[in-house]
PDB file of N, CA and C in Angstrom:
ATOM      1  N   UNK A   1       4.038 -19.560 -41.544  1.00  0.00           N
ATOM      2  CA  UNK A   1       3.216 -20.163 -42.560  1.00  0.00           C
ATOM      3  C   UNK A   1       3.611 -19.552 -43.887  1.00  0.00           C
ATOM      4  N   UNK A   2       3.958 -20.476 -44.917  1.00  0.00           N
ATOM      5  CA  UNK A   2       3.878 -19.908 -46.357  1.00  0.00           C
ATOM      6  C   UNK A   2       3.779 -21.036 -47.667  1.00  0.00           C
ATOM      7  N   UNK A   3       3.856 -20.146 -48.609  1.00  0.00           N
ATOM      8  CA  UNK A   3       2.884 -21.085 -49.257  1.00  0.00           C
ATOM      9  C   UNK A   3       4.418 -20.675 -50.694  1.00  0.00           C
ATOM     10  N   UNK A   4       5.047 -21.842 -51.651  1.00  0.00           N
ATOM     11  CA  UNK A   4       5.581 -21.272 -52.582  1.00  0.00           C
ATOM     12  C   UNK A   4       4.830 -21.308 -53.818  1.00  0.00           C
ATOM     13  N   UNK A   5       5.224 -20.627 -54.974  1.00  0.00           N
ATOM     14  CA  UNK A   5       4.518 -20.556 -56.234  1.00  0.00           C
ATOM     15  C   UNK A   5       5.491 -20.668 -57.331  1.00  0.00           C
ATOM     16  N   UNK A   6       5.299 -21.202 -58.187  1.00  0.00           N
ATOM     17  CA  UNK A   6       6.415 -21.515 -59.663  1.00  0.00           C
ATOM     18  C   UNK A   6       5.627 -20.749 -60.469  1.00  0.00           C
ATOM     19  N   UNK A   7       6.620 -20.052 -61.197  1.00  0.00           N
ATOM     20  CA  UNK A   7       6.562 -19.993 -62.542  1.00  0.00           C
ATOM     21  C   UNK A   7       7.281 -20.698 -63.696  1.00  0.00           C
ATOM     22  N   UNK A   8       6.622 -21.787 -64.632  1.00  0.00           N
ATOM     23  CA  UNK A   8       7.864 -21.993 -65.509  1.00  0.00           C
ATOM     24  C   UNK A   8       6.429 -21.851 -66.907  1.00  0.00           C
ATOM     25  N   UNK A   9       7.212 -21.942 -67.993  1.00  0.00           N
ATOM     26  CA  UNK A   9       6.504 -21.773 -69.116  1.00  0.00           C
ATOM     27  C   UNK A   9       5.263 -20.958 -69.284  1.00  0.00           C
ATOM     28  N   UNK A  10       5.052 -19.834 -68.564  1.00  0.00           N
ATOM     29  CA  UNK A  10       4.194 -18.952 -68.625  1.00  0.00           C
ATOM     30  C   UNK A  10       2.856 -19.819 -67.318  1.00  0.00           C
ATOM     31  N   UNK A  11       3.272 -20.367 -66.847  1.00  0.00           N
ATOM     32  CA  UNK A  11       2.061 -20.716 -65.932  1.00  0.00           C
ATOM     33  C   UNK A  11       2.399 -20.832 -64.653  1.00  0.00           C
ATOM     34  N   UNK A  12       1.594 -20.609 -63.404  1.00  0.00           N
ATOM     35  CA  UNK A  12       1.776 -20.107 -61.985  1.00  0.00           C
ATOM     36  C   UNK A  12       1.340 -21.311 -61.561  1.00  0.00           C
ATOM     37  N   UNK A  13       1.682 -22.306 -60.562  1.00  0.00           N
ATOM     38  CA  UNK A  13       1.700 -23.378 -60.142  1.00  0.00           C
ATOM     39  C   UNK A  13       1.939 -23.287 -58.509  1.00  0.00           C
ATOM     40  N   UNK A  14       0.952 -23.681 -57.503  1.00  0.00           N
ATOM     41  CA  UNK A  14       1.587 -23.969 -56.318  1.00  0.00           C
ATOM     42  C   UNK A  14       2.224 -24.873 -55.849  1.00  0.00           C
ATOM     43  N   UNK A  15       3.709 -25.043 -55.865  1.00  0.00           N
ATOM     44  CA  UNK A  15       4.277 -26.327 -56.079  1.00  0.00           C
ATOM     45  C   UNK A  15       4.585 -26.810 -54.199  1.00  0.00           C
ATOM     46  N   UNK A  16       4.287 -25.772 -52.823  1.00  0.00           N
ATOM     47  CA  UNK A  16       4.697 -26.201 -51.499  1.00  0.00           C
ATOM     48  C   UNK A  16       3.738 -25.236 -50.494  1.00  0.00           C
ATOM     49  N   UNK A  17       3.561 -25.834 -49.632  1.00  0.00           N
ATOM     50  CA  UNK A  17       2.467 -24.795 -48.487  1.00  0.00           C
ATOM     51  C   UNK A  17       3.299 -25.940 -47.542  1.00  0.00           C
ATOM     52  N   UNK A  18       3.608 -24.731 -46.574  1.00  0.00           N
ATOM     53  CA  UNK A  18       4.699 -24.864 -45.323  1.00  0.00           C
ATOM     54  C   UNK A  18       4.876 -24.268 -44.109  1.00  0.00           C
ATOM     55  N   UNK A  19       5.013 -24.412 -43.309  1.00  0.00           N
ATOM     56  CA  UNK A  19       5.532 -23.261 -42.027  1.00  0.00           C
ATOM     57  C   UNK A  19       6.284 -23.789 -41.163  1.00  0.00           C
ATOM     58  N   UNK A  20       7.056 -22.421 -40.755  1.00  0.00           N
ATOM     59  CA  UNK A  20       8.476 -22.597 -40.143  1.00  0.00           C
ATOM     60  C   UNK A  20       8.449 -23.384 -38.524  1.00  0.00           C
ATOM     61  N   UNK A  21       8.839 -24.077 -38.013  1.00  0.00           N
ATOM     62  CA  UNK A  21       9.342 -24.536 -37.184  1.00  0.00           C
ATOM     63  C   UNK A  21      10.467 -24.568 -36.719  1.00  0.00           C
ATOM     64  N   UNK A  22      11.785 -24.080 -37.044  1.00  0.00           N
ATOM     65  CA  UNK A  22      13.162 -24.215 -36.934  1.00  0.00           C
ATOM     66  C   UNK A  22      14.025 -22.780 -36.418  1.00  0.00           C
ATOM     67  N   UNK A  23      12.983 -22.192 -36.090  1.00  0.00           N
ATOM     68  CA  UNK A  23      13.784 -20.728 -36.117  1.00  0.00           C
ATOM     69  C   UNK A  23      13.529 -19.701 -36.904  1.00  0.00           C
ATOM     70  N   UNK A  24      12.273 -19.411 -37.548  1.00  0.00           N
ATOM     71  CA  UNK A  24      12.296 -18.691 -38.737  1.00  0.00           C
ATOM     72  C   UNK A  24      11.959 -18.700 -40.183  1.00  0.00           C
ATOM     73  N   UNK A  25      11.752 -17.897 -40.806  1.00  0.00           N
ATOM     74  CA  UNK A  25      10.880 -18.103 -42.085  1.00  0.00           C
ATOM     75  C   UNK A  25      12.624 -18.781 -43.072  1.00  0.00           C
ATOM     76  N   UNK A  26      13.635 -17.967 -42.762  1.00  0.00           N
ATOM     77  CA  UNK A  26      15.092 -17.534 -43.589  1.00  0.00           C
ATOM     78  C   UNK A  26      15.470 -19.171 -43.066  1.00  0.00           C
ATOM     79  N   UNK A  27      15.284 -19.513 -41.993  1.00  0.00           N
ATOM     80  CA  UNK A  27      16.197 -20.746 -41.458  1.00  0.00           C
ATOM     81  C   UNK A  27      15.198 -22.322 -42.244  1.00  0.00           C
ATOM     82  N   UNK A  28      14.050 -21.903 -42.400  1.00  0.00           N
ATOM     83  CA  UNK A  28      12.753 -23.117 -42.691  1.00  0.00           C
ATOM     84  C   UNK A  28      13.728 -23.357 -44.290  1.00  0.00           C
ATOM     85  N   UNK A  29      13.324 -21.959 -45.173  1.00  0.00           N
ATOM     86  CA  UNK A  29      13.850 -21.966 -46.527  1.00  0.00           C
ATOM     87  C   UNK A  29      15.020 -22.277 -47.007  1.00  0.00           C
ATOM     88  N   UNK A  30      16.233 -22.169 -46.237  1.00  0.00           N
ATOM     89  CA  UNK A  30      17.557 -22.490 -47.041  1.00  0.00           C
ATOM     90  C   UNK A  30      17.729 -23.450 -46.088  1.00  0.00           C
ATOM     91  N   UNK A  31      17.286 -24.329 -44.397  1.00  0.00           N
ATOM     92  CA  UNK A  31      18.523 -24.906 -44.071  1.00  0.00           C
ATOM     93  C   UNK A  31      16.827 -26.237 -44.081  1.00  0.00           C
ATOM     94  N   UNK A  32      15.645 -26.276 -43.965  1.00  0.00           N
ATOM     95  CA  UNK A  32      14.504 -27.344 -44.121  1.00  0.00           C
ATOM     96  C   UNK A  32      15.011 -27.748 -44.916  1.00  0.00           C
ATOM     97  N   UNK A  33      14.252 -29.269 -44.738  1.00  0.00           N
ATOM     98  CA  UNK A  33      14.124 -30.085 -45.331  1.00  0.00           C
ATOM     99  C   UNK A  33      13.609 -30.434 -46.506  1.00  0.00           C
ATOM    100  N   UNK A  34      13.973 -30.629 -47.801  1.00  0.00           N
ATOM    101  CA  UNK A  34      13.099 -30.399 -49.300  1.00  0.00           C
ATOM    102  C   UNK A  34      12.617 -31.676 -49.166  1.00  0.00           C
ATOM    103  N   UNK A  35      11.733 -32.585 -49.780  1.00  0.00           N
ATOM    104  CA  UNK A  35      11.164 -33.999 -49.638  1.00  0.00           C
ATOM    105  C   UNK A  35      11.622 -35.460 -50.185  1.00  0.00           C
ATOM    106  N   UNK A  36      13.260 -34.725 -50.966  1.00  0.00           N
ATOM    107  CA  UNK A  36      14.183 -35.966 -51.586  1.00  0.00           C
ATOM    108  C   UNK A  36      15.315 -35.824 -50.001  1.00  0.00           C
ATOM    109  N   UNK A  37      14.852 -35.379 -49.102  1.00  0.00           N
ATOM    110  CA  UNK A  37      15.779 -34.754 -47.325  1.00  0.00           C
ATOM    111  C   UNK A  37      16.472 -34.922 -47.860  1.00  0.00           C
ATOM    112  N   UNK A  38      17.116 -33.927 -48.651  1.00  0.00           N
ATOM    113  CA  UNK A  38      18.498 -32.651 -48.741  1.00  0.00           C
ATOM    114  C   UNK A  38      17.750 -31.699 -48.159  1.00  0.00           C
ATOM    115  N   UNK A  39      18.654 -30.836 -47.725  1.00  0.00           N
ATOM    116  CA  UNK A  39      18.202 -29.156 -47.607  1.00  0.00           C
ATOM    117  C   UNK A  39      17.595 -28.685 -48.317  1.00  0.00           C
ATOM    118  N   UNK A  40      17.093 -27.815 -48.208  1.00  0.00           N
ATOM    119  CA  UNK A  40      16.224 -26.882 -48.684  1.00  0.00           C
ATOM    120  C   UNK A  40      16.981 -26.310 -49.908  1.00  0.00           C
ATOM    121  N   UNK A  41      17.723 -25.354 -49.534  1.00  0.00           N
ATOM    122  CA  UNK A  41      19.220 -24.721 -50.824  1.00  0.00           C
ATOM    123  C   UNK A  41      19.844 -25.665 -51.860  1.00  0.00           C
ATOM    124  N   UNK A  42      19.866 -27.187 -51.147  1.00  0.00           N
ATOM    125  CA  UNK A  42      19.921 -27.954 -52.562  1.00  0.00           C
ATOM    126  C   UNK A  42      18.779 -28.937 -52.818  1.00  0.00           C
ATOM    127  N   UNK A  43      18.087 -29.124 -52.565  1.00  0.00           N
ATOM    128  CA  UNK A  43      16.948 -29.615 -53.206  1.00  0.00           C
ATOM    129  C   UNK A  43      16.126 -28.861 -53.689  1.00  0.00           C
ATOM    130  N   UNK A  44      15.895 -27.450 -53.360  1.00  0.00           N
ATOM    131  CA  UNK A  44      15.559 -26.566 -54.332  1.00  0.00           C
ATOM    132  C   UNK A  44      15.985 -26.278 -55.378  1.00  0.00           C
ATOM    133  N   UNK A  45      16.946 -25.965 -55.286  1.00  0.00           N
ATOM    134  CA  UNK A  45      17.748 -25.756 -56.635  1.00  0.00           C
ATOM    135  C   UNK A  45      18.237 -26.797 -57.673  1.00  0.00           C
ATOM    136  N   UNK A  46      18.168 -28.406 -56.905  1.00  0.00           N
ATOM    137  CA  UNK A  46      18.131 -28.865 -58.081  1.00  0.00           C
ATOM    138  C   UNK A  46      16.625 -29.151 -58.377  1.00  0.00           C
ATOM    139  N   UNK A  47      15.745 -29.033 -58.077  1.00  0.00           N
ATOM    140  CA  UNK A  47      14.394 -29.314 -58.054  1.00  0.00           C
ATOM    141  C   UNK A  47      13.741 -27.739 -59.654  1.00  0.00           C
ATOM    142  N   UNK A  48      14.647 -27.100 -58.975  1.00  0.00           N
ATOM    143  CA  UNK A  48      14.277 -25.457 -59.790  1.00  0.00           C
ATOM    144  C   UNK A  48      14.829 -26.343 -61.658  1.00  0.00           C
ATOM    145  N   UNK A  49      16.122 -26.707 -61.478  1.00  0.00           N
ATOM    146  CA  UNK A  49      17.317 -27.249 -62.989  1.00  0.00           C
ATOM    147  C   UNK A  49      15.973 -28.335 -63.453  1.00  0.00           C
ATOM    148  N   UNK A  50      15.612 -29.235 -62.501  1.00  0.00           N
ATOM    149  CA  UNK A  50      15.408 -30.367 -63.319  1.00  0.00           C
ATOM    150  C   UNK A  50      13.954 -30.027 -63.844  1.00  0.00           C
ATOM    151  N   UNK A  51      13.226 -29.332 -63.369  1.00  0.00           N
ATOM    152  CA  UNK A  51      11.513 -28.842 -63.840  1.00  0.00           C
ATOM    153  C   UNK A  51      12.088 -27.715 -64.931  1.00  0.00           C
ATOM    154  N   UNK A  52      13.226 -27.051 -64.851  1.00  0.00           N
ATOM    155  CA  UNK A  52      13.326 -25.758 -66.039  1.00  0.00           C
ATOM    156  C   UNK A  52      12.588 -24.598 -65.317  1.00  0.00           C
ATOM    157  N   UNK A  53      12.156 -24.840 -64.116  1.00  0.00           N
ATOM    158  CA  UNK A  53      11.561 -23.180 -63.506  1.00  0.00           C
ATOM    159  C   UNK A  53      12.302 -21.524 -63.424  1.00  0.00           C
ATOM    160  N   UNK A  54      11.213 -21.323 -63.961  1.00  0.00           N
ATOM    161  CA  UNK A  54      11.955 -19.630 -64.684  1.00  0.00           C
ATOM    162  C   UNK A  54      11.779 -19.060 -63.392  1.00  0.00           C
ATOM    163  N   UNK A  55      10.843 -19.261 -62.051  1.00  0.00           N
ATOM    164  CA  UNK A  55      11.020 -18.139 -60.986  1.00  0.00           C
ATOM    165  C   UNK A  55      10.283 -18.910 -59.655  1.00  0.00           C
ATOM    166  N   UNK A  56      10.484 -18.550 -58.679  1.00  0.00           N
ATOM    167  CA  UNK A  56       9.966 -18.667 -57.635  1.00  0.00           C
ATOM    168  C   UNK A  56       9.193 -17.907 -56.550  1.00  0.00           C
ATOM    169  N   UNK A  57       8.213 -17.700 -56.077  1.00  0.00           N
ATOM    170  CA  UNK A  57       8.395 -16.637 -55.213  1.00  0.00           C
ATOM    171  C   UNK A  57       7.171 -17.522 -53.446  1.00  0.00           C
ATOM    172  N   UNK A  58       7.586 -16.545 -52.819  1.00  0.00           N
ATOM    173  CA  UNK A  58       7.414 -16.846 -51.589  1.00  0.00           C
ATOM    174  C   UNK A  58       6.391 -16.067 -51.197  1.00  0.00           C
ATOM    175  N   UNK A  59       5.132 -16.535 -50.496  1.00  0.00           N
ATOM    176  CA  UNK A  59       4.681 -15.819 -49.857  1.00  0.00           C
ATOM    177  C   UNK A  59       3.989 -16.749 -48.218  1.00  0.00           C
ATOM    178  N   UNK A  60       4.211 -15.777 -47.360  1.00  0.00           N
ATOM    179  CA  UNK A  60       4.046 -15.634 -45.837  1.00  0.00           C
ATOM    180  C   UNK A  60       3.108 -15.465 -45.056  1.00  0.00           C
ATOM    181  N   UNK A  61       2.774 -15.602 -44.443  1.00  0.00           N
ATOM    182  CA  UNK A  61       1.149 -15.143 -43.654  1.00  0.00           C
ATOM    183  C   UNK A  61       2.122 -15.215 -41.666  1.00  0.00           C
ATOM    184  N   UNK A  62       1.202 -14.301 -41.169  1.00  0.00           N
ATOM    185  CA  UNK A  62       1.697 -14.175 -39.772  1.00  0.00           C
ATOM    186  C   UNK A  62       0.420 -15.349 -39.073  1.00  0.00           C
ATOM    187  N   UNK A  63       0.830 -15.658 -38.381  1.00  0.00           N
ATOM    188  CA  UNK A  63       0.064 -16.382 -37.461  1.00  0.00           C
ATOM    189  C   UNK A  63       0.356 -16.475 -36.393  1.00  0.00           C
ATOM    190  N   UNK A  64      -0.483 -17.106 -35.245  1.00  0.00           N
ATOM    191  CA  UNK A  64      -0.333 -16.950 -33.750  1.00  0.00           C
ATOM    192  C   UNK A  64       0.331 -18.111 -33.469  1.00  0.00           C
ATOM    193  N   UNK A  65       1.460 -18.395 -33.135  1.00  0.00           N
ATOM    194  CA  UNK A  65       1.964 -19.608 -32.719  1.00  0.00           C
ATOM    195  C   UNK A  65       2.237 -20.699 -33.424  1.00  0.00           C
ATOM    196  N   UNK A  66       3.262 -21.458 -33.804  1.00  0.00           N
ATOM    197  CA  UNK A  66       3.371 -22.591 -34.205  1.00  0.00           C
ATOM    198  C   UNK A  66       2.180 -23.922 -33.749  1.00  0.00           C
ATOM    199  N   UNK A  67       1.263 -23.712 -33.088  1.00  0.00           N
ATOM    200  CA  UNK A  67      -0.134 -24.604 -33.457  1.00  0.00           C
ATOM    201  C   UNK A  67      -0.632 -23.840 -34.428  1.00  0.00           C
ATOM    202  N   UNK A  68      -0.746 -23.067 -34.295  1.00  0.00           N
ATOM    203  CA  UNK A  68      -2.074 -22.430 -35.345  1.00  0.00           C
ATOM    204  C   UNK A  68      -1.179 -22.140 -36.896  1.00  0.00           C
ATOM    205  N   UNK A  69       0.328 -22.299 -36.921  1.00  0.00           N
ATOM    206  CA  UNK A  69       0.797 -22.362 -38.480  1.00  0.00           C
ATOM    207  C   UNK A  69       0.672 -24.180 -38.703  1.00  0.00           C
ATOM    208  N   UNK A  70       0.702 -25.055 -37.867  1.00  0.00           N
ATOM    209  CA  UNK A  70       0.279 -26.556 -38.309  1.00  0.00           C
ATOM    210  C   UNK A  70      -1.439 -26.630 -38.930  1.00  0.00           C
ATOM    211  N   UNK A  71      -1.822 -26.076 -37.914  1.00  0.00           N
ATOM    212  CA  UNK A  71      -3.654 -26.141 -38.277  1.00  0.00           C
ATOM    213  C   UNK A  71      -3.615 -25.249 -39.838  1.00  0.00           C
ATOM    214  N   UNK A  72      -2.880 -24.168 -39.751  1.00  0.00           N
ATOM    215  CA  UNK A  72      -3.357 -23.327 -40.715  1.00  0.00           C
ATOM    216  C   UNK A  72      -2.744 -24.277 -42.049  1.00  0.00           C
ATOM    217  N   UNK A  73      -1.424 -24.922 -41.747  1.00  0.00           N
ATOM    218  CA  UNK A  73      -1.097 -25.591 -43.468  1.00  0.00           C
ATOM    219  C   UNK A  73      -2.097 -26.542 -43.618  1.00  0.00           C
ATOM    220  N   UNK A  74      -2.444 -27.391 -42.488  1.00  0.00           N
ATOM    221  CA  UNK A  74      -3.611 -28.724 -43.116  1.00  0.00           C
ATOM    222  C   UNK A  74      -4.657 -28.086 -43.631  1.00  0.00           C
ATOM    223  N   UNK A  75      -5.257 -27.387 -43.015  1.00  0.00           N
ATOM    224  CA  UNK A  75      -6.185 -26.614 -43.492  1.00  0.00           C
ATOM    225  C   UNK A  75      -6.379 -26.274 -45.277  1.00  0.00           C
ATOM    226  N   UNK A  76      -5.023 -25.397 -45.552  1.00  0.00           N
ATOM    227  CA  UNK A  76      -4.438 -25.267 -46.873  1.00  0.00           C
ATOM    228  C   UNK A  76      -4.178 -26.160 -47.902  1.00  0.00           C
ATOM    229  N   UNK A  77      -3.748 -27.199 -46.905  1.00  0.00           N
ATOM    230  CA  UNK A  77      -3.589 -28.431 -48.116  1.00  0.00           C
ATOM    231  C   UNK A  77      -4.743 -29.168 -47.852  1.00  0.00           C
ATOM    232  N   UNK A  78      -5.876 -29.205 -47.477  1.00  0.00           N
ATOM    233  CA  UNK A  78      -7.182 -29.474 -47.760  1.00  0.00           C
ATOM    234  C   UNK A  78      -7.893 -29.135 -48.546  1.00  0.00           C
ATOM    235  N   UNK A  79      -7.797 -27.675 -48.659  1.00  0.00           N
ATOM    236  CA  UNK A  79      -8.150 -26.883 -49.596  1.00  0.00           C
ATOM    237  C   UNK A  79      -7.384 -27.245 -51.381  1.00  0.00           C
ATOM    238  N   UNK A  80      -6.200 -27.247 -50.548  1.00  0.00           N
ATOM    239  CA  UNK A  80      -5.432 -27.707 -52.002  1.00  0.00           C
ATOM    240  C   UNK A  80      -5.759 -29.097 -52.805  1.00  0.00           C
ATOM    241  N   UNK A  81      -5.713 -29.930 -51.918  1.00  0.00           N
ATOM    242  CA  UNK A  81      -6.289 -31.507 -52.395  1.00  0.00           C
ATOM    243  C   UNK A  81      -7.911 -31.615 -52.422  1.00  0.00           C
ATOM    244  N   UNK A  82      -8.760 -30.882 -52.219  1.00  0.00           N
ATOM    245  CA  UNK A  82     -10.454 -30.930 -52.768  1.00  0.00           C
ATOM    246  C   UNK A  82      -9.875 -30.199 -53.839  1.00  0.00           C
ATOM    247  N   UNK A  83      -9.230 -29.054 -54.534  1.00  0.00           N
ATOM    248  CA  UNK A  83      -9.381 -28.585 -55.719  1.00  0.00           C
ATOM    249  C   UNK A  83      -8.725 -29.106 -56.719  1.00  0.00           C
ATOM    250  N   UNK A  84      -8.061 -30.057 -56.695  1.00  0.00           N
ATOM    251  CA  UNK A  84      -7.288 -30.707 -57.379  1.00  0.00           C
ATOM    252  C   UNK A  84      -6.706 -32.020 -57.435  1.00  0.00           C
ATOM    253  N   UNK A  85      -7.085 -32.794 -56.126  1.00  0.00           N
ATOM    254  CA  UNK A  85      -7.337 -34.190 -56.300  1.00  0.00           C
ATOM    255  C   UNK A  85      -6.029 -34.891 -55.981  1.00  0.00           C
ATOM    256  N   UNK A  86      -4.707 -33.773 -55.572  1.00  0.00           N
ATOM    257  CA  UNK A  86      -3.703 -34.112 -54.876  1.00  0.00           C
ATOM    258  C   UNK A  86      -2.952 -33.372 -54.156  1.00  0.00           C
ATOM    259  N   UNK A  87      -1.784 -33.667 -53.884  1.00  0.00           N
ATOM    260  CA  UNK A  87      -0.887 -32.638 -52.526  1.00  0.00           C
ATOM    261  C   UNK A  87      -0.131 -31.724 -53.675  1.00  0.00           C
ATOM    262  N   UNK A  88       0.181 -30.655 -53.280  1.00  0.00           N
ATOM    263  CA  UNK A  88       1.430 -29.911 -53.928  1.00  0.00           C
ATOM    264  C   UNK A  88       2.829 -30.610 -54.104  1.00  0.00           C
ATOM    265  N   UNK A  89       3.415 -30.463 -55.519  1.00  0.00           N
ATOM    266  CA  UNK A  89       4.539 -31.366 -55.574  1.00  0.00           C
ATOM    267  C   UNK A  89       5.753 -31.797 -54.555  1.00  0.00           C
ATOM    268  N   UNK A  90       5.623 -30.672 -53.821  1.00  0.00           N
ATOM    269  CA  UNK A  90       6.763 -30.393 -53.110  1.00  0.00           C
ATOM    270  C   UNK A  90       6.631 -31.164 -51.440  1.00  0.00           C
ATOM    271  N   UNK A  91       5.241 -31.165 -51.556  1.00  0.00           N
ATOM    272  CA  UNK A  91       4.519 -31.472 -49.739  1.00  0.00           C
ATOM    273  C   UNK A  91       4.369 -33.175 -49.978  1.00  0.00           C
ATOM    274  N   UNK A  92       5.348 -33.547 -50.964  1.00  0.00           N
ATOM    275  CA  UNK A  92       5.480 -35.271 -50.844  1.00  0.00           C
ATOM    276  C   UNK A  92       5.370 -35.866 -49.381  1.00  0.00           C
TER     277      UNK A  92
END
């Protein structure tokens, strides 16, 4: 389970809430699927050029099993869409 965060122009943005299925937190991030399905390594990165994002960072949570990292993202993006009235840019 993890959740990413942007920084661009001085403001912190949750732009993806995710969890690994593929082998790993390292294998989800560079070889997953970004939501234009390129990879992860290039749809991030052009995703990073075309917004102007100054940083990225990652954060992780342990959980029990790949059910409980599915329950735990809906969950998250429930949370995320009552506070704001849509999905994170990235969770197209």
């Amino acid at each position: 389970m993890f959740k990413v965060l942007e920084l661009r122009n001085g403001k912190i943005n949750l732009v993806y809430i995710g969890y690994s299925d593929s082998g790993g937190l390292f294998n989800e991030i560079v070889n997953g699927g970004h939501y234009d399905k390129n990879p992860r390594k290039a749809g991030w990165t052009y995703q990073l050029l075309k917004d102007k994002t100054d940083a990225l960072d990652v954060y992780w949570y342990v959980t029990n099993g790949k059910d409980n990292q599915k329950k735990e993202q809906v969950e998250m993006l429930k949370d995320f869409i009552e506070q704001t009235g849509k999905l994170p840019k990235w969770n197209k």
